[in-house]
N, C-alpha and C. Protein backbone atom coordinates (compact mmCIF):
# COMPACT_ATOMS: atom_id res chain seq x y z
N UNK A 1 1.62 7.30 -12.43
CA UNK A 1 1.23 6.03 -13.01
C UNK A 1 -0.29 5.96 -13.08
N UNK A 2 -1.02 5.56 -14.44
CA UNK A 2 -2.41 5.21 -14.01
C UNK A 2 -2.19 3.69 -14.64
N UNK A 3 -3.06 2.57 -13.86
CA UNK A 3 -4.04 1.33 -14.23
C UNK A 3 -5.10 1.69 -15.24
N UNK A 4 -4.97 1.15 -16.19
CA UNK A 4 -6.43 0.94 -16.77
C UNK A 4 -6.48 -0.80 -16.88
N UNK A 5 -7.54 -1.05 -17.04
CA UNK A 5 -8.23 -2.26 -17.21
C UNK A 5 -8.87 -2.48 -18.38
N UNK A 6 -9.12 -3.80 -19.06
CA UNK A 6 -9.52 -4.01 -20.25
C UNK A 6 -10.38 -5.73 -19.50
N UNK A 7 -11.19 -6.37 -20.53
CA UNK A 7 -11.23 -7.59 -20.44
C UNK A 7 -10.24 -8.47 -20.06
N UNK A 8 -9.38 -8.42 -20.93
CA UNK A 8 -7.89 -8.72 -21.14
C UNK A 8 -6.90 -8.70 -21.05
N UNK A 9 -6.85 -7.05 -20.72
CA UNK A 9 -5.17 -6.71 -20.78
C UNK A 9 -5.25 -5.98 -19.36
N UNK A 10 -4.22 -5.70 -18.56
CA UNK A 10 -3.97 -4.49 -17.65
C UNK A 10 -2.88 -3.48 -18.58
N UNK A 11 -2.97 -2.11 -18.52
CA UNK A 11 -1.95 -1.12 -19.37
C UNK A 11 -1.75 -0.28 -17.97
N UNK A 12 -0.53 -0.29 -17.87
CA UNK A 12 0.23 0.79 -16.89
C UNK A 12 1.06 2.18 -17.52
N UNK A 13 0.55 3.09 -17.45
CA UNK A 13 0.79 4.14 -18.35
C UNK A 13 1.97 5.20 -17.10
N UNK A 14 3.10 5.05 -17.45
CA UNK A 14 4.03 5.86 -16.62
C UNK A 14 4.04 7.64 -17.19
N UNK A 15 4.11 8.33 -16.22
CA UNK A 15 4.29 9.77 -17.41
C UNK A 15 4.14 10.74 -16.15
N UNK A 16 4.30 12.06 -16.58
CA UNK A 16 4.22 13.56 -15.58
C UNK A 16 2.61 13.64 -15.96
N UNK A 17 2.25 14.90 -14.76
CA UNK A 17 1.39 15.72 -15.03
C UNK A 17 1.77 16.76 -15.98
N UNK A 18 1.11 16.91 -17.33
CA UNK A 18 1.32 17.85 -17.95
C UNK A 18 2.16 17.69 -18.85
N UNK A 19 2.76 16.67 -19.12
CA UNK A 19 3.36 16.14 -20.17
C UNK A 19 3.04 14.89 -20.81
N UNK A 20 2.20 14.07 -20.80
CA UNK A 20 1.20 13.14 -20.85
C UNK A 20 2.10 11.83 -20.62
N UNK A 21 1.81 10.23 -21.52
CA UNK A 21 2.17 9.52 -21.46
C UNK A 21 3.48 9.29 -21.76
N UNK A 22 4.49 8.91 -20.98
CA UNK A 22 5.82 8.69 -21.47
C UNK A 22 6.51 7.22 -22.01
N UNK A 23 5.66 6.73 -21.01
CA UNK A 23 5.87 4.54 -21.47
C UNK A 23 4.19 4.15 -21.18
N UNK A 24 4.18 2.85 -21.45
CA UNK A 24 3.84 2.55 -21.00
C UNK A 24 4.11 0.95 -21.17
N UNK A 25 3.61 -0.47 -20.60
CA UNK A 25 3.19 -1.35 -20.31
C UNK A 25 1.89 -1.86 -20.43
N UNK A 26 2.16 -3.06 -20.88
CA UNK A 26 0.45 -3.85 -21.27
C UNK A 26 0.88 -5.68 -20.90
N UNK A 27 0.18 -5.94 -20.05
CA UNK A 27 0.25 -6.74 -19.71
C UNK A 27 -1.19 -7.90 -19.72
N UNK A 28 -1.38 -9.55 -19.78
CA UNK A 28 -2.47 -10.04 -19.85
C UNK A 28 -3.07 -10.29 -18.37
N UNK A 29 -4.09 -9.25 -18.92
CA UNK A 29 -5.02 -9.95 -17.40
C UNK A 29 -5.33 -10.62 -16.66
N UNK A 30 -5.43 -12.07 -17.11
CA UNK A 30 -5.58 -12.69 -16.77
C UNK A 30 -4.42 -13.93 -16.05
N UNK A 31 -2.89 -13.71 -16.36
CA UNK A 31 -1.64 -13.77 -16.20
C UNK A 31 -1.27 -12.94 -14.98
N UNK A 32 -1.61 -12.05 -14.86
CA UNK A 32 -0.94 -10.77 -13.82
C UNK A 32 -1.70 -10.92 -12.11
N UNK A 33 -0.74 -10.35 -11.72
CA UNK A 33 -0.70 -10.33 -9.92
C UNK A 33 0.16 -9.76 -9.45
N UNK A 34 -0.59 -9.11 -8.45
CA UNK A 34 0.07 -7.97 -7.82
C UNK A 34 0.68 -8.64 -6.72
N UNK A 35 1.80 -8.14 -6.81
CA UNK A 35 2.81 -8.97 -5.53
C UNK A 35 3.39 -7.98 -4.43
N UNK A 36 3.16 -7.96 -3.27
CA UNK A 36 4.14 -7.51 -2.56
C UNK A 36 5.63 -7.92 -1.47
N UNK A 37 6.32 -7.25 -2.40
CA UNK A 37 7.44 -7.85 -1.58
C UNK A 37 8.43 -6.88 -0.75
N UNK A 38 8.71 -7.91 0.61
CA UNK A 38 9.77 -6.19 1.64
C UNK A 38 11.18 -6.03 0.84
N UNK A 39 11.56 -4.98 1.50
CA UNK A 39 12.46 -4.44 0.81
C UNK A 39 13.65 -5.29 1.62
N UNK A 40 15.05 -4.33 0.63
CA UNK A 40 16.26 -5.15 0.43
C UNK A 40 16.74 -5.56 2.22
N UNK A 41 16.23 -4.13 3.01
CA UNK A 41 17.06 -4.60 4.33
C UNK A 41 15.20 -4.04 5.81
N UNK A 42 15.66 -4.44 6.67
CA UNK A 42 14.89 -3.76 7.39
C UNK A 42 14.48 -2.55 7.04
N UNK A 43 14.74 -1.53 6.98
CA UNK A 43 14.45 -0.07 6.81
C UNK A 43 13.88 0.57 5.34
N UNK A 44 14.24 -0.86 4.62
CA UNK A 44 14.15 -0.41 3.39
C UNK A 44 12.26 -0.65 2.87
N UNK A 45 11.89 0.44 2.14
CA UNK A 45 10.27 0.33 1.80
C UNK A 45 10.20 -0.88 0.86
N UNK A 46 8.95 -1.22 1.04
CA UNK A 46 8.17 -2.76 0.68
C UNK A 46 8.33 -2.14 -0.90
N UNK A 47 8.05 -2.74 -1.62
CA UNK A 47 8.12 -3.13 -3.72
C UNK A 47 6.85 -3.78 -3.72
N UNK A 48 5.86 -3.15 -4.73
CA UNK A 48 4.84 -3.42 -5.02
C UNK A 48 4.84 -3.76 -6.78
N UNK A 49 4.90 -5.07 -6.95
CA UNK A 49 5.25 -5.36 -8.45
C UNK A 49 3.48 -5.89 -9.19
N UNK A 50 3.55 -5.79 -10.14
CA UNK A 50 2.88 -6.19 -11.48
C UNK A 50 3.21 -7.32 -12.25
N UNK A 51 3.25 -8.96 -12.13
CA UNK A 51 4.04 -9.94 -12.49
C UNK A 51 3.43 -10.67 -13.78
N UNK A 52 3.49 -10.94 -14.97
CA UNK A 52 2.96 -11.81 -15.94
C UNK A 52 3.96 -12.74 -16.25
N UNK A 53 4.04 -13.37 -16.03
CA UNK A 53 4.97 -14.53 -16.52
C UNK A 53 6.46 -14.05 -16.46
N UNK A 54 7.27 -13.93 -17.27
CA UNK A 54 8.50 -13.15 -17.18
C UNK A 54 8.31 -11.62 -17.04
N UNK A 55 7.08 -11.12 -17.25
CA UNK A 55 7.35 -9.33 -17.12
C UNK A 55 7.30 -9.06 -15.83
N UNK A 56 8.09 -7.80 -15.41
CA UNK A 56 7.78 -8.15 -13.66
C UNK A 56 7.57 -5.91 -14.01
N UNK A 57 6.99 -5.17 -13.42
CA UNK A 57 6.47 -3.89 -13.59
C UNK A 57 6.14 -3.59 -11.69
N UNK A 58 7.80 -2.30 -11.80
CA UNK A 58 7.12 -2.00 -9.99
C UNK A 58 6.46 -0.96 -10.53
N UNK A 59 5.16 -0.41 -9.27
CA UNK A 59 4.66 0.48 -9.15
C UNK A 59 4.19 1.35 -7.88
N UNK A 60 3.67 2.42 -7.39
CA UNK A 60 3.62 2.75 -6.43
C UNK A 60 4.50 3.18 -5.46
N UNK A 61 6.25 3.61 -6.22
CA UNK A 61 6.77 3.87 -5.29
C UNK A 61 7.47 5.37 -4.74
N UNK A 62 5.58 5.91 -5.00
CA UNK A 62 5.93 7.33 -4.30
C UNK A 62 4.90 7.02 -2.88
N UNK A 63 4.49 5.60 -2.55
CA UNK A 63 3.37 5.52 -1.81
C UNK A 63 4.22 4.98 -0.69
N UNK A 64 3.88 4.86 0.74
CA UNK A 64 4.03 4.42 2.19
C UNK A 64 3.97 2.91 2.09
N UNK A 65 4.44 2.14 2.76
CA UNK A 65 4.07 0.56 3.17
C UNK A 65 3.02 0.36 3.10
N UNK A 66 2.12 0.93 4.22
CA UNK A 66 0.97 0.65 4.12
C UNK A 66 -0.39 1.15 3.07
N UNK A 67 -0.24 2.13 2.29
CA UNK A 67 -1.01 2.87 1.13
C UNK A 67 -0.55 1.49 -0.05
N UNK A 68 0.67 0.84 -0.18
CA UNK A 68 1.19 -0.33 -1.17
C UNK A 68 0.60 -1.38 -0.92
N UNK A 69 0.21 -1.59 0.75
CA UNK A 69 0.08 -2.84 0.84
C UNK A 69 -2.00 -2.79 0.44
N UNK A 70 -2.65 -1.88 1.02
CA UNK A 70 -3.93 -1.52 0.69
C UNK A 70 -3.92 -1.42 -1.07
N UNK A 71 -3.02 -0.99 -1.95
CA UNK A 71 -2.93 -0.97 -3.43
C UNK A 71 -3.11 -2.69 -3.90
N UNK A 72 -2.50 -3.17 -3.18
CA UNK A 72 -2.06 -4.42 -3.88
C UNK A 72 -3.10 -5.04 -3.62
N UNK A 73 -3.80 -5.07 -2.80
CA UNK A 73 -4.99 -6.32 -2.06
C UNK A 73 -5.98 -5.98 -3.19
N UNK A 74 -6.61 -4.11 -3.40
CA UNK A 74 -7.36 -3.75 -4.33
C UNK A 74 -6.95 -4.56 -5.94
N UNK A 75 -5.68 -4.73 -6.55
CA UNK A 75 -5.53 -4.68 -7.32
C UNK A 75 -5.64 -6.07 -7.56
N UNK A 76 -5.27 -6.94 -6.36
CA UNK A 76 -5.36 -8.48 -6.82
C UNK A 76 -6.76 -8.90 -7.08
N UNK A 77 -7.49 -7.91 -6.63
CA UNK A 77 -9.15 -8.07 -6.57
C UNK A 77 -9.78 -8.16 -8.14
N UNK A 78 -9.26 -6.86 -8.28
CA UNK A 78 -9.90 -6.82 -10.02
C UNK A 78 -8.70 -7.42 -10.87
N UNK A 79 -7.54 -7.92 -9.94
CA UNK A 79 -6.92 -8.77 -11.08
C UNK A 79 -7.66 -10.38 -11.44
N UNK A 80 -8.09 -10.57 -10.15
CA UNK A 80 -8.67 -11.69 -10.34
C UNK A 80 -9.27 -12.25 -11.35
N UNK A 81 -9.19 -13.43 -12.22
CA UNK A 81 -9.87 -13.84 -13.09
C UNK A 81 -11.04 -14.17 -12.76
N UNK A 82 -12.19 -14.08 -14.23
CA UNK A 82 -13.53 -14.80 -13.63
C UNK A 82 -13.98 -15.84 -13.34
N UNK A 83 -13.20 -16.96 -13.94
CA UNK A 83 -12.85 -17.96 -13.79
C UNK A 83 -12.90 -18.42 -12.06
N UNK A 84 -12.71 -17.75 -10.88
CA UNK A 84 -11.98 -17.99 -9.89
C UNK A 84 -13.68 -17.87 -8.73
N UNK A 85 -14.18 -16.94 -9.58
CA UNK A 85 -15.66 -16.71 -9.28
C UNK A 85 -16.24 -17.80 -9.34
N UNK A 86 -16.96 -18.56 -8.00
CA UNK A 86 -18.31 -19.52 -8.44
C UNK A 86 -19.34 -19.43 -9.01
N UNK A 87 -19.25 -20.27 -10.64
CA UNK A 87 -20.51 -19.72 -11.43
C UNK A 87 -21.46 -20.41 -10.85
N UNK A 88 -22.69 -20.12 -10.60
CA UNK A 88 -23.84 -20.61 -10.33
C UNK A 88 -24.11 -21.96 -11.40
N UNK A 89 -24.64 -22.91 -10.72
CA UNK A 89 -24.36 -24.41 -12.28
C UNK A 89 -25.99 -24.59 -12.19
N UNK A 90 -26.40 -24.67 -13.16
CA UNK A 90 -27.90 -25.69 -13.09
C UNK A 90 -28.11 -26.67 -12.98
N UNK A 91 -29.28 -27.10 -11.86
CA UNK A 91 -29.28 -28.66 -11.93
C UNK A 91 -29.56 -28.81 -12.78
N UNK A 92 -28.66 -30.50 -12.81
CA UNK A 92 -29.29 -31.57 -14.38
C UNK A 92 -30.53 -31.86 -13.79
N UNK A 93 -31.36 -31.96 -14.84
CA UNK A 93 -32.67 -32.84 -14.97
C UNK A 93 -32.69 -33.83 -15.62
N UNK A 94 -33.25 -34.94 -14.65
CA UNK A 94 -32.99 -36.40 -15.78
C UNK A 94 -34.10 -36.21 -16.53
N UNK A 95 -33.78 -36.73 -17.72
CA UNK A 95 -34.36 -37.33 -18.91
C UNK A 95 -35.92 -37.53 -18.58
N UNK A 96 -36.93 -37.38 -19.20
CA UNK A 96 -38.39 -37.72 -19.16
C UNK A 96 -38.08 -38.66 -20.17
N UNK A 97 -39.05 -39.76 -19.92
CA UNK A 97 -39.19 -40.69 -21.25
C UNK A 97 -40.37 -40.30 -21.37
N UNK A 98 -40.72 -40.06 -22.58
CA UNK A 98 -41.97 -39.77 -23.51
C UNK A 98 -41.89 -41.00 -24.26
N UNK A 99 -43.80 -41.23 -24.45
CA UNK A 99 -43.94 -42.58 -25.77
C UNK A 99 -43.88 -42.06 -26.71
N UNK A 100 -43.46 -43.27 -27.29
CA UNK A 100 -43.07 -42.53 -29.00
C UNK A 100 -44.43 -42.32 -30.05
N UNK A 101 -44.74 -40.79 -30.22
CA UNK A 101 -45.62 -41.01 -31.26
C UNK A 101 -46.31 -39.87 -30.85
N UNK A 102 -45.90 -39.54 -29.36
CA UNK A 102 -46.76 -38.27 -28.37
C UNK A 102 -46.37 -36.92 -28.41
């Protein structure tokens, strides 16, 4: 599996080595989050999903619990919108009154 990233979109490209892309997935960036969830019983390995609204995309599951759970934290990072970032605001400046004519 590789991630690529766009402004916009996340694309999850499924495929072999050496045989290139076989599917892939495109999902909106700004929509998507990486979820982790445990598996069906005790024993069973954690599911590391890709969620946009109704699309749900597992990934990572040639990886350990813990290599999924370190994937997902990374991924919610640059999933993050910018939006979520504190933009720096400028103070207002009140108004100068100037005379008219100056």
């Amino acid at each position: 599996e590789v991630i690529r990233f766009t402004e916009g979109c996340v694309r999850i490209e499924f495929g072999m080595v050496g045989r290139g892309v076989q599917s892939s997935v495109t999902l909106s960036r700004s929509w998507t989050r990486a979820v982790l969830e445990p598996g069906a019983n005790a024993n069973a390995p954690t599911r590391l999903l890709l969620r946009s609204g109704a699309q749900c995309v597992e990934i990572a599951t040639c990886l350990t619990d813990e290599e999924r759970e370190k994937l997902q934290r990374r991924l919610q990072e640059l999933l993050s919108p910018a939006w979520r970032e504190s933009p720096v605001v400028p103070a207002v400046v009140p108004e100068q009154s100037l005379p008219f004519g100056e």
